[in-house]
Protein backbone atom coordinates (compact mmCIF):
# COMPACT_ATOMS: atom_id res chain seq x y z
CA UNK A 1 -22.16 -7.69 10.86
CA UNK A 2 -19.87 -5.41 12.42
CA UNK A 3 -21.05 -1.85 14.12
CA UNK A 4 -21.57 0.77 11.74
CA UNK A 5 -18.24 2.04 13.58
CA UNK A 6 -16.09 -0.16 12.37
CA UNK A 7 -17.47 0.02 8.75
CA UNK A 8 -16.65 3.81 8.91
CA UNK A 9 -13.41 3.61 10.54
CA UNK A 10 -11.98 0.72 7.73
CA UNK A 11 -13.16 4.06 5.37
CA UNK A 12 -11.73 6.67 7.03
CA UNK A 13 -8.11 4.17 7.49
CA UNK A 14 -8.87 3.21 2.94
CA UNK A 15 -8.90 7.90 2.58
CA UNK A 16 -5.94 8.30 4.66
CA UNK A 17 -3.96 4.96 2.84
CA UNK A 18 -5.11 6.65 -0.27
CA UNK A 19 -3.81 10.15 0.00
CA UNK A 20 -0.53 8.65 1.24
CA UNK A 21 -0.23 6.64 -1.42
CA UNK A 22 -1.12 9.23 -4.06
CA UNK A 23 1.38 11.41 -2.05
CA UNK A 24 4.00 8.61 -2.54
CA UNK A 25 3.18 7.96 -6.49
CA UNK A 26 2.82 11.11 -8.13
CA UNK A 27 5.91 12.58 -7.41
CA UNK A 28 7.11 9.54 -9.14
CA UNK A 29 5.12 9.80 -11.98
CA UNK A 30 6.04 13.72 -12.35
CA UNK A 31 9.87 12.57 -12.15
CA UNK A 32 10.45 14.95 -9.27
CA UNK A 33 14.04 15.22 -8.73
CA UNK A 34 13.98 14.49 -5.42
CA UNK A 35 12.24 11.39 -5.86
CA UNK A 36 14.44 10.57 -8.09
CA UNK A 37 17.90 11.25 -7.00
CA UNK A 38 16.26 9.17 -3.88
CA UNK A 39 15.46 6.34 -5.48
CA UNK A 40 18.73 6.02 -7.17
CA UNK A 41 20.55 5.93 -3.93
CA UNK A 42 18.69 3.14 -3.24
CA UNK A 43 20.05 1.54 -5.93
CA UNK A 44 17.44 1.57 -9.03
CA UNK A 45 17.55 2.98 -12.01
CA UNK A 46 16.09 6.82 -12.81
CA UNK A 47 14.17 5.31 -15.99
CA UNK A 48 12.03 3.19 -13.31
CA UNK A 49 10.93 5.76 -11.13
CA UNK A 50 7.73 6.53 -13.57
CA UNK A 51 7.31 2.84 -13.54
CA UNK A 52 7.00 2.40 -10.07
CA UNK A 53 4.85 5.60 -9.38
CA UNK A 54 2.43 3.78 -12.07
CA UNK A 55 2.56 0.28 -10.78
CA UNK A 56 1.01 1.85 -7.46
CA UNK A 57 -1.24 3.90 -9.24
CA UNK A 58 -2.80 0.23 -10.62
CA UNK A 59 -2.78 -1.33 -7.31
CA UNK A 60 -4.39 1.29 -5.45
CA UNK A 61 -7.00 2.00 -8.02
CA UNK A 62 -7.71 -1.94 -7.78
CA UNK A 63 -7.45 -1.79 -4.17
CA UNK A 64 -10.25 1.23 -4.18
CA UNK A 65 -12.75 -0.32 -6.55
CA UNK A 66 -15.02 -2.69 -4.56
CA UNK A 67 -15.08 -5.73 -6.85
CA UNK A 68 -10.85 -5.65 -6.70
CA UNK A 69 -10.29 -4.75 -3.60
CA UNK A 70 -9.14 -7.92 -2.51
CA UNK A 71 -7.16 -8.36 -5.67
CA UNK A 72 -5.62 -4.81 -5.14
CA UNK A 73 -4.70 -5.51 -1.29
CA UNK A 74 -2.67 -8.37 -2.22
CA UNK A 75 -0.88 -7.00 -4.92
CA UNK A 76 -0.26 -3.61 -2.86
CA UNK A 77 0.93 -5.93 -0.34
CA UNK A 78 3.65 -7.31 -2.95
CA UNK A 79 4.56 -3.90 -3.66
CA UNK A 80 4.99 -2.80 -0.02
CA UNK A 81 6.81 -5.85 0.12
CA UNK A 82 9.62 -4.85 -2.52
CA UNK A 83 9.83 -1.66 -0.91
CA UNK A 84 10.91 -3.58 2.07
CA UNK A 85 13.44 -4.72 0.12
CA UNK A 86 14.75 -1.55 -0.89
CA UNK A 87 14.90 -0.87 2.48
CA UNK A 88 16.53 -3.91 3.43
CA UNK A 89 19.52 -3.23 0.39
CA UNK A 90 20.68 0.24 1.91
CA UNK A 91 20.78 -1.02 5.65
CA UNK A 92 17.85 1.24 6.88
CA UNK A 93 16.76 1.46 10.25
CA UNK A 94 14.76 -1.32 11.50
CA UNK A 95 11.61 -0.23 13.20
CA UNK A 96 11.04 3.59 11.91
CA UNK A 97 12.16 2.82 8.30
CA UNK A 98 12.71 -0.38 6.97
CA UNK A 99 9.45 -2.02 8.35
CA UNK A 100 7.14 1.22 7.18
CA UNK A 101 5.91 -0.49 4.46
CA UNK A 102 4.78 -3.30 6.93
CA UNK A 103 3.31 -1.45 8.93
CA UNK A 104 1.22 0.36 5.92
CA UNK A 105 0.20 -3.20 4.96
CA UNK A 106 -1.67 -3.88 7.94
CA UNK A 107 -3.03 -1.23 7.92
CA UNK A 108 -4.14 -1.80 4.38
CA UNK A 109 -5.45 -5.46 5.35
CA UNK A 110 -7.46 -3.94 8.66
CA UNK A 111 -9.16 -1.21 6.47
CA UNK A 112 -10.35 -3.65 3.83
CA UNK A 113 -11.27 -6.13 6.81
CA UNK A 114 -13.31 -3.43 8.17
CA UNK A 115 -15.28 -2.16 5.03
CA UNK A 116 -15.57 -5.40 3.05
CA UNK A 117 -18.70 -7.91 4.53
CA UNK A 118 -16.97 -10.40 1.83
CA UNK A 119 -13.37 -10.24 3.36
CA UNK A 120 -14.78 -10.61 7.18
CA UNK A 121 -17.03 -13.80 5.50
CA UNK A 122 -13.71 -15.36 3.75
CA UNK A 123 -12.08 -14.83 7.32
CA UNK A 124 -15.08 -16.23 9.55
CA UNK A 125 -15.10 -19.23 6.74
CA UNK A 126 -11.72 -20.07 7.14
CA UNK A 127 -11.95 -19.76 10.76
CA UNK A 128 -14.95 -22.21 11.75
């Protein structure tokens, strides 16, 4: 078992990933027109901006319920993973912008590591 600590910093890491991903969806789902005229000069679509503020709704609302976590840290991995490739299709900058969404993914991965005894088991399993 890991120090009491640990347990409360992989919750205090799972509140700030939350509000930044809230901060990062709704203005998707409200069709803000800065969010949009953004994500058009990356190249998609204004009718998919709602659609992609909902998609990571779903996975973070997996990723906060307990029995999904796991489910809902891979598949916000996938989506940190296409925003990667957004990133990649205008040319961003390497290490401040294009590998963001990296860098939220581990931190995603340590937080759940931290709070969830079953993750550190399936880890210590595949380990030994």
């Amino acid at each position: 078992p890991l120090p009491r600590a640990a347990t409360r910093t992989g919750t205090a890491l799972t509140v700030f990933l939350t509000l930044f991903f809230l901060f990062d969806a709704l203005p998707k789902l409200l069709q803000l027109p800065f969010v949009v005229e953004a994500t058009t000069q990356m190249g998609f679509a204004a009718s998919a901006v709602p659609i992609i503020g909902a998609a990571l709704l779903v996975c973070l609302a997996l990723y906060l319920v307990p029995r999904t976590a796991i489910l809902g840290a891979v598949l916000l991995t996938g989506y940190l993973g296409g925003a990667v490739c957004a990133q990649l299709r205008i040319d961003a900058p390497l290490f401040s912008t294009m590998l963001f969404p990296v860098y939220c993914g581990i931190v995603v991965w340590v937080a759940l590591y931290l709070r969830d005894p079953r993750l550190r088991r399936l880890v210590a399993d595949c380990l030994s």
